[in-house]
Protein backbone atom coordinates (compact mmCIF):
# COMPACT_ATOMS: atom_id res chain seq x y z
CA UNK A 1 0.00 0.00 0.00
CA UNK A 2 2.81 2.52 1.17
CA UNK A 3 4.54 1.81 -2.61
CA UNK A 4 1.58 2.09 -4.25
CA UNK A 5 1.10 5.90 -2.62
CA UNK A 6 4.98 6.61 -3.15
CA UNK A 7 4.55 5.79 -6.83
CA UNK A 8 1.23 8.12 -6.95
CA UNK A 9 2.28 11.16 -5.46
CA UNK A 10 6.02 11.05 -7.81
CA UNK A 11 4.00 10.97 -10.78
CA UNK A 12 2.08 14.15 -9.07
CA UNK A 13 5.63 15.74 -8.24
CA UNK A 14 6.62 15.16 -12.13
CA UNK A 15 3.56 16.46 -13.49
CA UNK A 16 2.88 19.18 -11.46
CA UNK A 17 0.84 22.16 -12.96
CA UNK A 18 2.53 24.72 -10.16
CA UNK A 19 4.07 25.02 -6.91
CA UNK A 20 1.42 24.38 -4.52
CA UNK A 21 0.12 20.90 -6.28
CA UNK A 22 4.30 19.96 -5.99
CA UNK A 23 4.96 20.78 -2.84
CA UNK A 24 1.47 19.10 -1.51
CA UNK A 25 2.64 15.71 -3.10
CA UNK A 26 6.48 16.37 -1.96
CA UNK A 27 5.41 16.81 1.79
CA UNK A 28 3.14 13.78 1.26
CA UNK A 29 6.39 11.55 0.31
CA UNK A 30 8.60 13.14 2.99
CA UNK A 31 5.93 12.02 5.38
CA UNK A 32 5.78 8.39 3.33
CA UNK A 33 9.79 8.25 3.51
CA UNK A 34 10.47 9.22 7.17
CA UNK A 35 11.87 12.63 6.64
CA UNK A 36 9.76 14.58 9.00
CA UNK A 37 11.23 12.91 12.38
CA UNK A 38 14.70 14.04 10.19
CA UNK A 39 13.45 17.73 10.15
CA UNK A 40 12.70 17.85 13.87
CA UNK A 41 15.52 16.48 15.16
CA UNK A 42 18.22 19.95 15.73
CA UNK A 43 21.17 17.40 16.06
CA UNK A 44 23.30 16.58 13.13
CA UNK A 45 26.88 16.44 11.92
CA UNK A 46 26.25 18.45 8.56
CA UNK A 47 25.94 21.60 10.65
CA UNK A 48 27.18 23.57 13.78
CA UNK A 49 23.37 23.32 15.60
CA UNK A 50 24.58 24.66 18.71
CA UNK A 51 25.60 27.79 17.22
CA UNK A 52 22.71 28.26 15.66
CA UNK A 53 20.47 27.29 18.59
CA UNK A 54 22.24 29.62 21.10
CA UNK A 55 22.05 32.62 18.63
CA UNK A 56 18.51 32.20 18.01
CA UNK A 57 17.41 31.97 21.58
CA UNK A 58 19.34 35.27 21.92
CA UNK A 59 18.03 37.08 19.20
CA UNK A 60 14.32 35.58 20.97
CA UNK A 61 15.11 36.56 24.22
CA UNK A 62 15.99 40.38 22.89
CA UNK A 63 13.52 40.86 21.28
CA UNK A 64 10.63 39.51 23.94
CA UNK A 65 12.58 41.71 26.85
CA UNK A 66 12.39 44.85 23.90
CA UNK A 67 16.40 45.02 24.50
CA UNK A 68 16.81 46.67 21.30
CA UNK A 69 20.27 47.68 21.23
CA UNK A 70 21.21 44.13 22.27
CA UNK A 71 19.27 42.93 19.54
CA UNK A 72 21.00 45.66 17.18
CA UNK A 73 24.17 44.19 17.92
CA UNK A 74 23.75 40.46 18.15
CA UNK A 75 22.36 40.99 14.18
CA UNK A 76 25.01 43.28 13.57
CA UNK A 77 27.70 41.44 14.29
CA UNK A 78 26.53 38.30 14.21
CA UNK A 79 24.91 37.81 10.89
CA UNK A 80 27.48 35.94 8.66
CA UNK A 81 26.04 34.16 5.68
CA UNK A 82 26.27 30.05 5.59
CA UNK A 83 26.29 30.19 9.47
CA UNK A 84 27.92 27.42 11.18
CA UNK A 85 27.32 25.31 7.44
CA UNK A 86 23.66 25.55 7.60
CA UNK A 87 23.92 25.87 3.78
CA UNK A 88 25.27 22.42 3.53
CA UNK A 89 23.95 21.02 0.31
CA UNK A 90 23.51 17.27 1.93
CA UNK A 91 21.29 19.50 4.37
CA UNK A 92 18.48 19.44 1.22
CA UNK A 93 19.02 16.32 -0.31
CA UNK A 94 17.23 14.31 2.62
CA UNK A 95 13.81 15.92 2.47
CA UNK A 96 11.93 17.69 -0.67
CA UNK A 97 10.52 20.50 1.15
CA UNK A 98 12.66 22.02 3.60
CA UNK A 99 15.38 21.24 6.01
CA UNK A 100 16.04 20.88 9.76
CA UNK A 101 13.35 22.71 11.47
CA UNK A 102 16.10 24.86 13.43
CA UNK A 103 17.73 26.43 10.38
CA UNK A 104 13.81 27.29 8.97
CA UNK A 105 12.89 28.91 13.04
CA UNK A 106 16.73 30.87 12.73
CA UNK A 107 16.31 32.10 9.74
CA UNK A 108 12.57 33.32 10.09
CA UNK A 109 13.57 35.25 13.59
CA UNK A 110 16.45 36.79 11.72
CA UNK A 111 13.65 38.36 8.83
CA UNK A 112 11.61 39.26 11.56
CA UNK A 113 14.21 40.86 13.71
CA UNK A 114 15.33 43.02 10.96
CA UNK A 115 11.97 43.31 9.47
CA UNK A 116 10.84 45.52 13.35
CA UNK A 117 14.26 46.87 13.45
CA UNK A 118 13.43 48.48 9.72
CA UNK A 119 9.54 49.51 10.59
CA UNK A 120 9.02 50.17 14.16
CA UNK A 121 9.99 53.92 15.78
CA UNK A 122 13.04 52.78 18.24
CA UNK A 123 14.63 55.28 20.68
CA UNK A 124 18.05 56.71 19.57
CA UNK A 125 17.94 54.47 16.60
CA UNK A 126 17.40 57.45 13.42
CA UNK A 127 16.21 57.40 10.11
CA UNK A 128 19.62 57.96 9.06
CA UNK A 129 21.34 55.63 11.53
CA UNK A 130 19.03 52.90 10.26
CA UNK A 131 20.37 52.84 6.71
CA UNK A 132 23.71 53.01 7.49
CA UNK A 133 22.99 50.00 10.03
CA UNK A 134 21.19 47.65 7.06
CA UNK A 135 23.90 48.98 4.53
CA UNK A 136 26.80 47.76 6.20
CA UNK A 137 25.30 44.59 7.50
CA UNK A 138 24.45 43.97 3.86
CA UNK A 139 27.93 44.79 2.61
CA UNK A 140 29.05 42.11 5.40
CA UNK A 141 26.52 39.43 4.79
CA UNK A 142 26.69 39.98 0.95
CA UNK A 143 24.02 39.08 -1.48
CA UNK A 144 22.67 36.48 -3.96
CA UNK A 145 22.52 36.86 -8.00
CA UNK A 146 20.75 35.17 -10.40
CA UNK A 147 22.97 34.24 -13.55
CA UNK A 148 21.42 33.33 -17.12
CA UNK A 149 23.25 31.29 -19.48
CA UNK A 150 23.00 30.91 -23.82
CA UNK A 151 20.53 28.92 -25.13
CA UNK A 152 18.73 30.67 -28.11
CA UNK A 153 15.68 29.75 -28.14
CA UNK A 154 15.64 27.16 -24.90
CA UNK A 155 16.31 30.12 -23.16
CA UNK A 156 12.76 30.70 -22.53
CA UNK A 157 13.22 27.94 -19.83
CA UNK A 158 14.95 30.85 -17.42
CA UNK A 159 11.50 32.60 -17.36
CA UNK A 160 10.47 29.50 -15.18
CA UNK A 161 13.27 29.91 -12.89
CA UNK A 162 12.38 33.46 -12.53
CA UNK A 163 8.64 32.83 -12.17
CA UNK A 164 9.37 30.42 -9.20
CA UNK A 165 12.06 32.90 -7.31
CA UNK A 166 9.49 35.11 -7.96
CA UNK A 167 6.19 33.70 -6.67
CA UNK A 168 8.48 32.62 -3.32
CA UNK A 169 9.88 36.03 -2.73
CA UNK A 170 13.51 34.73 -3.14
CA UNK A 171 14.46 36.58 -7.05
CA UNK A 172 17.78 38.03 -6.06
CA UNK A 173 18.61 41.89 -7.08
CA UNK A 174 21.37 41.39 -9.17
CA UNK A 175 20.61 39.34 -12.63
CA UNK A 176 23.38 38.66 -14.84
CA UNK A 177 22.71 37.05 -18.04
CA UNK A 178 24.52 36.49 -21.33
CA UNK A 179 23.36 35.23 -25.15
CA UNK A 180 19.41 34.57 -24.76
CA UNK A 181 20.43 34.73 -21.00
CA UNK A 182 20.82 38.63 -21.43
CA UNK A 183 17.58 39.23 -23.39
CA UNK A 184 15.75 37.89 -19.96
CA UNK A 185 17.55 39.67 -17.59
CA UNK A 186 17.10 42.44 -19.54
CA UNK A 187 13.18 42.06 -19.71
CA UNK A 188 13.56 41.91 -16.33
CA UNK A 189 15.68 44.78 -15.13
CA UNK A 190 13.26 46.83 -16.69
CA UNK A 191 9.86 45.16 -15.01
CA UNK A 192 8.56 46.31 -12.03
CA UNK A 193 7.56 43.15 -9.39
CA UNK A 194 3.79 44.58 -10.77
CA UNK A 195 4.72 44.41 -13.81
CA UNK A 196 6.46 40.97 -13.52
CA UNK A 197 2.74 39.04 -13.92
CA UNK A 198 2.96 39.87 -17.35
CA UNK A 199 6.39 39.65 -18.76
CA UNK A 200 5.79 36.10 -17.48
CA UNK A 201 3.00 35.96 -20.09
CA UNK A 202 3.81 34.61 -23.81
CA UNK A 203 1.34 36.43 -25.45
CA UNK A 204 2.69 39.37 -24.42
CA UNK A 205 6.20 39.44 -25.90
CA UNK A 206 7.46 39.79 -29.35
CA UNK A 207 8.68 36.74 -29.97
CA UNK A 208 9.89 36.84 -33.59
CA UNK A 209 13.70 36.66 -33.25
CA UNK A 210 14.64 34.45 -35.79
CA UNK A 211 14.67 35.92 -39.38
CA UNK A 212 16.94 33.78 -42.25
CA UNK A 213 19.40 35.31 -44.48
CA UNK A 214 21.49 32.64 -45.95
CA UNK A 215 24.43 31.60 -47.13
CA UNK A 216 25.68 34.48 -48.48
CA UNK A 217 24.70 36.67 -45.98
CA UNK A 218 27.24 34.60 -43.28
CA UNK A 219 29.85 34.79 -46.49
CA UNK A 220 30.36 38.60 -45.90
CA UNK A 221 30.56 38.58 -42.36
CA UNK A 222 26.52 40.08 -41.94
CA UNK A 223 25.72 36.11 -40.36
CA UNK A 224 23.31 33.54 -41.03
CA UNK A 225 20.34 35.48 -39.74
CA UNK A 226 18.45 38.84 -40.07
CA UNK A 227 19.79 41.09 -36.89
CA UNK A 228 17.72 43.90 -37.14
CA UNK A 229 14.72 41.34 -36.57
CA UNK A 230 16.40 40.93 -33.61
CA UNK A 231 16.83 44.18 -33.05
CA UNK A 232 13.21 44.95 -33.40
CA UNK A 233 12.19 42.27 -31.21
CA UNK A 234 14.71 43.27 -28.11
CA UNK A 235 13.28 47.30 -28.45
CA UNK A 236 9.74 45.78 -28.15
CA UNK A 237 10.67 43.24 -25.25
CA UNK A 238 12.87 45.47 -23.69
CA UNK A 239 12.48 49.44 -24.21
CA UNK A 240 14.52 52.65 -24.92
CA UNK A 241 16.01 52.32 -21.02
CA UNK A 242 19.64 52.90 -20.08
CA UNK A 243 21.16 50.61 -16.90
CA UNK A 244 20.95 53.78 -15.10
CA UNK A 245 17.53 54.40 -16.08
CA UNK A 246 16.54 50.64 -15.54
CA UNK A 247 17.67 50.68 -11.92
CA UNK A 248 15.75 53.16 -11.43
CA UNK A 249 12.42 52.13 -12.38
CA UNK A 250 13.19 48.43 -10.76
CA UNK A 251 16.30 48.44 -8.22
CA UNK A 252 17.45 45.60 -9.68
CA UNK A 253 20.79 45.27 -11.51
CA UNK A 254 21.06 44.17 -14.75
CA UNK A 255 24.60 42.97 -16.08
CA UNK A 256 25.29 41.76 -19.32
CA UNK A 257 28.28 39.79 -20.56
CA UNK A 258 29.85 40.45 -24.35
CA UNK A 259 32.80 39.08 -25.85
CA UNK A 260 35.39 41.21 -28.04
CA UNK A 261 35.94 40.97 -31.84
CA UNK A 262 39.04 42.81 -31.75
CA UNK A 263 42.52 41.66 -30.26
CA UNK A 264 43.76 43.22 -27.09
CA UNK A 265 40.46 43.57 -26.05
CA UNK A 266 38.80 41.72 -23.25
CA UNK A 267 35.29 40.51 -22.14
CA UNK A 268 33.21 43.23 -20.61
CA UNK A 269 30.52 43.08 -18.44
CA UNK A 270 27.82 45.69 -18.84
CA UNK A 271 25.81 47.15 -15.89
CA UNK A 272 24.87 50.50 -14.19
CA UNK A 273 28.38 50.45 -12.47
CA UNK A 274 30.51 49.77 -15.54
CA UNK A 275 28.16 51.72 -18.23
CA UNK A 276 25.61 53.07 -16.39
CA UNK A 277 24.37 55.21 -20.04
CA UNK A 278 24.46 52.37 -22.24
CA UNK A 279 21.19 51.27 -23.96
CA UNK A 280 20.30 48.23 -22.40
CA UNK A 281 18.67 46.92 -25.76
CA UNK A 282 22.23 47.52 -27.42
CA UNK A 283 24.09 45.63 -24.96
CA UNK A 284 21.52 42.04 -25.40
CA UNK A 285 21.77 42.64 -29.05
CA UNK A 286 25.29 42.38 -29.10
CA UNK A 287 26.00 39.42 -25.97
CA UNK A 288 23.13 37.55 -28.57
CA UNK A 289 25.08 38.19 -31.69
CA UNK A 290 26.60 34.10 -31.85
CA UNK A 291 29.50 34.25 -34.34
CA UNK A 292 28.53 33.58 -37.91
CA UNK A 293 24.73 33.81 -36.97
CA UNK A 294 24.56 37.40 -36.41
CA UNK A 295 26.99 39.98 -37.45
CA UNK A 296 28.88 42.05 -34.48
CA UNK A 297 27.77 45.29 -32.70
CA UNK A 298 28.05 48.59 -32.26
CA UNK A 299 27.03 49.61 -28.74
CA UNK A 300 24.76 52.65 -28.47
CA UNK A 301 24.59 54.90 -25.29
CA UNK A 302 22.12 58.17 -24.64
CA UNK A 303 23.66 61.18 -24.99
CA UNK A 304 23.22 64.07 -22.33
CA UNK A 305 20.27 65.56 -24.36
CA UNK A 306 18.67 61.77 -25.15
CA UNK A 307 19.61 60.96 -28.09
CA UNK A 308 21.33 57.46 -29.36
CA UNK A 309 24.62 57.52 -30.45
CA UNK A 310 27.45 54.90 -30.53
CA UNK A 311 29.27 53.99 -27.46
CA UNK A 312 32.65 53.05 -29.25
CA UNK A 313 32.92 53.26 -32.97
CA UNK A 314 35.92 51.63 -33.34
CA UNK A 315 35.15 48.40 -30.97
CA UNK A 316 32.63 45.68 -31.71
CA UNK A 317 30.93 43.35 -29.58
CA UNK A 318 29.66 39.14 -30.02
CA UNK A 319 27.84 36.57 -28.01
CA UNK A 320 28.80 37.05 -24.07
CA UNK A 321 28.41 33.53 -23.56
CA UNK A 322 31.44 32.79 -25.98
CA UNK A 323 34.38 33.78 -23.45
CA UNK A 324 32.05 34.50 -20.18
CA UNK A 325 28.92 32.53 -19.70
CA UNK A 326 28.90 33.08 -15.72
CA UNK A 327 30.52 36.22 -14.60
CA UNK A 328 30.90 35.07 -11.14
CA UNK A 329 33.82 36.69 -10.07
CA UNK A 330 33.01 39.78 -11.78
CA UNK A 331 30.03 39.92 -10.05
CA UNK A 332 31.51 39.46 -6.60
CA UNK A 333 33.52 42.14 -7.25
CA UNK A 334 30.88 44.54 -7.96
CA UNK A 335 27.89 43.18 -5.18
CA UNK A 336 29.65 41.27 -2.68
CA UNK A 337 28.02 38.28 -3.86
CA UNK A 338 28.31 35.09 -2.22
CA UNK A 339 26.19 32.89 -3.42
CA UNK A 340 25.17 32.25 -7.02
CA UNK A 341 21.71 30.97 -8.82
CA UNK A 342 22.88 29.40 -12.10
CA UNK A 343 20.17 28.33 -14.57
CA UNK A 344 21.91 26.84 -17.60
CA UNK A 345 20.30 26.45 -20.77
CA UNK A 346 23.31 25.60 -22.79
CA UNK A 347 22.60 22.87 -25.52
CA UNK A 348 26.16 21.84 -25.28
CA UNK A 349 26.60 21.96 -21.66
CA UNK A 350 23.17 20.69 -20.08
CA UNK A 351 24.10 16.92 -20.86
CA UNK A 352 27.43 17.09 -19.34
CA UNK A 353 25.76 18.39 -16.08
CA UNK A 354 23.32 15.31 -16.16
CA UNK A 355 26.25 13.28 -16.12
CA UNK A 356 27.41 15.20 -12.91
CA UNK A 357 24.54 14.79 -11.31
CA UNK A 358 24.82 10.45 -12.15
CA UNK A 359 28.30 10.80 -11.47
CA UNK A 360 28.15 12.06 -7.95
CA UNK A 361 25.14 9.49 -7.01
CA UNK A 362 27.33 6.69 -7.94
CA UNK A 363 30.26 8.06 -5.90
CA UNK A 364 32.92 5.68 -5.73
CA UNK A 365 31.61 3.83 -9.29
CA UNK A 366 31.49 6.43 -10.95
CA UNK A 367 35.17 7.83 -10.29
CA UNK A 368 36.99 6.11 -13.42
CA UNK A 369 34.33 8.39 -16.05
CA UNK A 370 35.03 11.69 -13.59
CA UNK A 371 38.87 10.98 -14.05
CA UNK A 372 38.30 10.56 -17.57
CA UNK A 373 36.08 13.31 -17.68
CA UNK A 374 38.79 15.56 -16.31
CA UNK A 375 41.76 14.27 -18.15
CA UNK A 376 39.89 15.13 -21.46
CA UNK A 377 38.78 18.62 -20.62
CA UNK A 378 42.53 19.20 -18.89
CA UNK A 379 44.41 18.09 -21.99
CA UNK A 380 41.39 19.19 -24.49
CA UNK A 381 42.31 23.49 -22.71
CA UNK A 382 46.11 22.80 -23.60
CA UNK A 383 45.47 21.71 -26.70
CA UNK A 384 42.97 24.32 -27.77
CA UNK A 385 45.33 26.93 -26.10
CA UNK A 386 48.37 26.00 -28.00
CA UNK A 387 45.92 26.19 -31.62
CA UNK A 388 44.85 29.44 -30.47
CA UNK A 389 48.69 31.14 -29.68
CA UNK A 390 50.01 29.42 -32.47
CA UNK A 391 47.93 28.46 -35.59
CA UNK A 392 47.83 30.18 -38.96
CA UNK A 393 45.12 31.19 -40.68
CA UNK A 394 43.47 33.53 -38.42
CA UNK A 395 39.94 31.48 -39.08
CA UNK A 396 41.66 28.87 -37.36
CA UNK A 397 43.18 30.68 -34.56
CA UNK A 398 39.81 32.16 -33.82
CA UNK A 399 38.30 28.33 -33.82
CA UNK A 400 40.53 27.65 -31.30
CA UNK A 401 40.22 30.41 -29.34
CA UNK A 402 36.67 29.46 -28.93
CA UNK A 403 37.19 26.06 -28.23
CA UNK A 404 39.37 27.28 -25.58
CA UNK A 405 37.33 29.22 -23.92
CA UNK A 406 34.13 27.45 -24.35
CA UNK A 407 36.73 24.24 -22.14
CA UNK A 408 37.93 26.58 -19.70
CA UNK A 409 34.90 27.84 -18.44
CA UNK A 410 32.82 26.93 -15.78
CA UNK A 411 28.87 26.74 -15.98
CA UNK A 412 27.10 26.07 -12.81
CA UNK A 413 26.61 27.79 -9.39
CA UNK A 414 26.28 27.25 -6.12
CA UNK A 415 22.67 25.90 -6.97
CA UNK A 416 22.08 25.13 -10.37
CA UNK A 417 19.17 24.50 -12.57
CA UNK A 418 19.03 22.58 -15.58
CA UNK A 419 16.40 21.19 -18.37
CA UNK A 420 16.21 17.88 -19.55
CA UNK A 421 16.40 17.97 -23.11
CA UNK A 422 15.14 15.55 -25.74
CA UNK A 423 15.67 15.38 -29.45
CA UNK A 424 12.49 18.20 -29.69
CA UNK A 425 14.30 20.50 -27.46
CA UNK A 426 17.08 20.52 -30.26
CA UNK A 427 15.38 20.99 -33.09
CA UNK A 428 13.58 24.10 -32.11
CA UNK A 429 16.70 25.86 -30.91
CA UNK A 430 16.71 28.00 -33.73
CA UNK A 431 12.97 28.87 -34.10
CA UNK A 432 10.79 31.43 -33.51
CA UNK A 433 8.84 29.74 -30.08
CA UNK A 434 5.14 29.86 -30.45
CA UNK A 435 3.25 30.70 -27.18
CA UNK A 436 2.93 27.06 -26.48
CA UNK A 437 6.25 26.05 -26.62
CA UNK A 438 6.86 28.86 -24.72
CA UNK A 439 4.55 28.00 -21.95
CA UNK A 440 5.81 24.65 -22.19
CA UNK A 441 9.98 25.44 -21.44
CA UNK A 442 8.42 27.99 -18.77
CA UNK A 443 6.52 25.07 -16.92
CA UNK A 444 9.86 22.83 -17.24
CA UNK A 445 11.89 25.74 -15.80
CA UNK A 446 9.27 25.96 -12.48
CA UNK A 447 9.54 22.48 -12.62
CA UNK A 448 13.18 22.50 -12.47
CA UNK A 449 13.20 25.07 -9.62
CA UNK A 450 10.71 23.85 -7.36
CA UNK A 451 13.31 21.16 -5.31
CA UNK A 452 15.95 23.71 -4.85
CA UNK A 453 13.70 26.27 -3.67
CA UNK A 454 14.78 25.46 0.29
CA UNK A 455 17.88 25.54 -0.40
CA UNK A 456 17.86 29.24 -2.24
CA UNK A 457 15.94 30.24 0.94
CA UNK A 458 18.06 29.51 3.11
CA UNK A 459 21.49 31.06 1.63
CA UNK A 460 19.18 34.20 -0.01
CA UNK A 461 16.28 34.90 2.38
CA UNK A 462 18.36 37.38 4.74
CA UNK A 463 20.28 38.96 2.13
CA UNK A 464 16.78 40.08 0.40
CA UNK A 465 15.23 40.85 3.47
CA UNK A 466 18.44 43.40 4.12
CA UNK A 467 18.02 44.81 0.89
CA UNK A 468 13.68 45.41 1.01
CA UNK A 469 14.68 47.00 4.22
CA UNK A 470 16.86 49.51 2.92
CA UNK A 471 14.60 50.45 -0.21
CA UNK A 472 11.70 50.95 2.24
CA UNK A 473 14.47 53.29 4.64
CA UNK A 474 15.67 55.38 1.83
CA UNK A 475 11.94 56.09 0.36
CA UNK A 476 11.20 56.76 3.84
CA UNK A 477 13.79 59.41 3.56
CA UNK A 478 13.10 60.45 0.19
CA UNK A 479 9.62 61.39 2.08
CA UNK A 480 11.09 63.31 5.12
CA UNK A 481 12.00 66.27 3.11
CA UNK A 482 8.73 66.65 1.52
CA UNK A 483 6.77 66.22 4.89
CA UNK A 484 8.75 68.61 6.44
CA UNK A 485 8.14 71.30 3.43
CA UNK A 486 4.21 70.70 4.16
CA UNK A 487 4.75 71.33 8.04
CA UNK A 488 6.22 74.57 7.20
CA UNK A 489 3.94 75.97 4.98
CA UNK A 490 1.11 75.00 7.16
CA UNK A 491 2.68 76.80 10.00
CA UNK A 492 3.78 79.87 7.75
CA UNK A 493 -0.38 79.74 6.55
């Protein structure tokens, strides 16, 4: 009887229509499998629980005596991220829908804590004094991002990863996307969370990217494909916003990754820090222009009076995800990130993480393929980097060169989330998607999300609590000055 229930509510975790009918079936079959006495029980050697039970019976007992500069402190100095391990992947492997019950309490107090520290009038604790309190505790604890891979068209599966984050309250600030992975963070960098419901909505987009030019086209260097169809689709999907002018409609940060034509040039990645009067449009076009599909680009900026002009004249820019798919360390640089949300899309990568994923499950049996596995792609970068230094003609140099960096890279995160392709997937990689298909990779990406969701919480729940905190403080103080202009005239009346 108990097998017969297992095997019922898998089939309802695989075909889920959305989160709530998943997670109804996946508590179901942690109850079936034992793995709720697992979640109750504090004790474990995957994690420091006495650490993390003493500091939340402190933060507790501050907060019930209303010993708010205690409580000020304890968060201030004692909010590191990955606390005493408590991010341990084997920590959400065991159960489907969250982890040890003490993480889950520690984790909600901490929200809360900061949540009254941000809202409620406190006594020698300012306006003023509060942002520069969340600020640096958010520069300390650091922050989350959400990175996009290629794809072309099966791109459409990182809409699903965003619609889950989304719909849990866990979509990080900073989105970093290159290829097909920059045209969605750049759809949304420029939505509002209102606004979110329906960029999530097929119907609504321009989805006409594809355009073919042929043979001769590619032949004089203009690519396989018809860019200003792109073009026109990216301006619809996307707007006439600069990074500047996208962070502030949203508050999120948009970066986008592009690869050089040129020599003695290097990858860029494009953001409100690095370019913050770029047009955002420009930059997608150009980290989606794949070698020998679309021709290179210009980069456009506004000008001080508005007007769209180019950035650099004499430098043109290709496909981000050529030379830097994941700009992790870039990133870190920039937003003091610390924990990374991959969702990879990448035909030519996606298999190869499957076979991770066997690979580790088999452990010790399936050591000989990871030695093999490394020995290839160690031997397969020296190779590639000798072609690359060395080879004549330049076509071939370039060959390598992509080879090269297409081995060296690295594609996944500290969570990542993958499709499972099949020989449809693949075919329609260079189509125009109709709504269904897009609803379908959509679905696939929720679907893909949905077990990793605890995980995410855990490692980004603080750091975007810290940050709503301080866009509700400096509104609060972008307020203040107008209040106290009413007062006045009042008074003066």
């Amino acid at each position: 009887m108990t097998d017969s229930r297992i095997r019922k509510f898998r089939k309802m975790l695989a075909e889920a229509p959305n989160y709530e009918v998943w997670k109804a079936a996946a508590l179901e079959l942690d109850y079936l499998e034992g793995n709720v006495e697992w979640k109750e029980d504090f004790a474990s050697d995957m994690y420091h629980y006495e650490l993390i039970y003493e500091r939340l019976r402190n933060l507790q007992y501050y907060h019930q005596k209303q010993d708010y500069d205690r409580l000020r402190r304890a968060l201030r100095e004692g909010l590191h991220h990955d606390l005493g391990n408590m991010g341990n992947p084997a920590l959400y492997t065991r159960s489907r829908v969250g982890t040890k019950h003490l993480i889950e309490e520690y984790i909600n107090q901490v929200c809360d804590s900061l949540n009254f520290l941000c809202d409620e009038p406190i006594a020698n604790f300012t306006l003023s004094e509060k942002i520069r309190f969340f600020r640096d505790t958010l520069t300390s604890y650091g922050r989350p991002a959400l990175l996009l891979s290629g794809g072309a068209t099966l791109g459409m599966f990182h809409l699903g990863v965003i619609k889950a984050l989304w719909e849990k309250g866990l979509l990080p600030q900073v989105i970093a996307g290159s290829s097909v992975g920059a045209v969605m963070a750049g759809m949304l960098g420029v939505h509002t969370d209102a606004e979110i419901p329906e960029m999530l909505n097929p119907e609504s987009h321009h989805l006409n990217a594809w355009k073919w030019k042929g043979i001769y086209s590619a032949m004089r260097g203009e690519g396989l494909m018809d860019q200003s169809q792109l073009q026109a689709c990216l301006r619809a999907n996307i707007g006439e916003y600069t990074f500047e002018e996208a962070f502030e409609k949203t508050g999120r940060s948009i970066n986008v990754s592009v690869s050089p034509v040129q020599v003695n040039q290097k990858a860029r990645l494009l953001c409100g820090y690095t370019s913050p009067y770029l047009m955002v449009w420009s930059a997608v076009l150009a980290s989606a222009a794949v070698p020998g599909i679309f021709a290179p680009v210009t980069l456009m900026k506004k000008d001080l009076h508005g007007s769209v002009l180019p950035y650099t004249t004499r430098l043109r820019f290709v496909d981000g995800s050529v030379v830097s798919d994941l700009p992790v360390e870039r990133l870190r640089h920039l937003y003091d990130v610390n924990f990374t949300i991959v969702s990879q899309t990448n035909p030519h990568v996606v298999p190869f993480l499957s076979m991770k994923g066997e690979d580790e499950k088999l452990g010790l049996a399936g050591l000989p393929f990871h030695l093999l596995k490394s020995e290839v792609q160690f031997h397969g970068r020296g190779l590639f980097d000798f072609m690359r230094k060395r080879l004549r003609p330049e076509l071939l140099r370039q060959v390598s060169g992509q080879f090269y960096t297409i081995m060296a890279q690295r594609y996944s995160g500290d969570v990542t989330i993958a499709p499972t392709y099949t020989l449809k997937h693949y075919r329609r990689m260079l189509s125009n998607p109709d709504p269904a298909f897009a609803r379908q990779l959509i679905l696939e990406g929720e679907r893909a999300t949905w077990p990793k969701i605890s995980m995410i919480r855990s490692h980004g729940r603080i750091a975007n609590t810290l940050e709503r905190c301080i866009r509700r403080l400096k509104e609060r103080q972008a307020e203040s000055p107008r209040d106290l202009r009413l007062v006045s005239t009042n008074d003066s009346g």
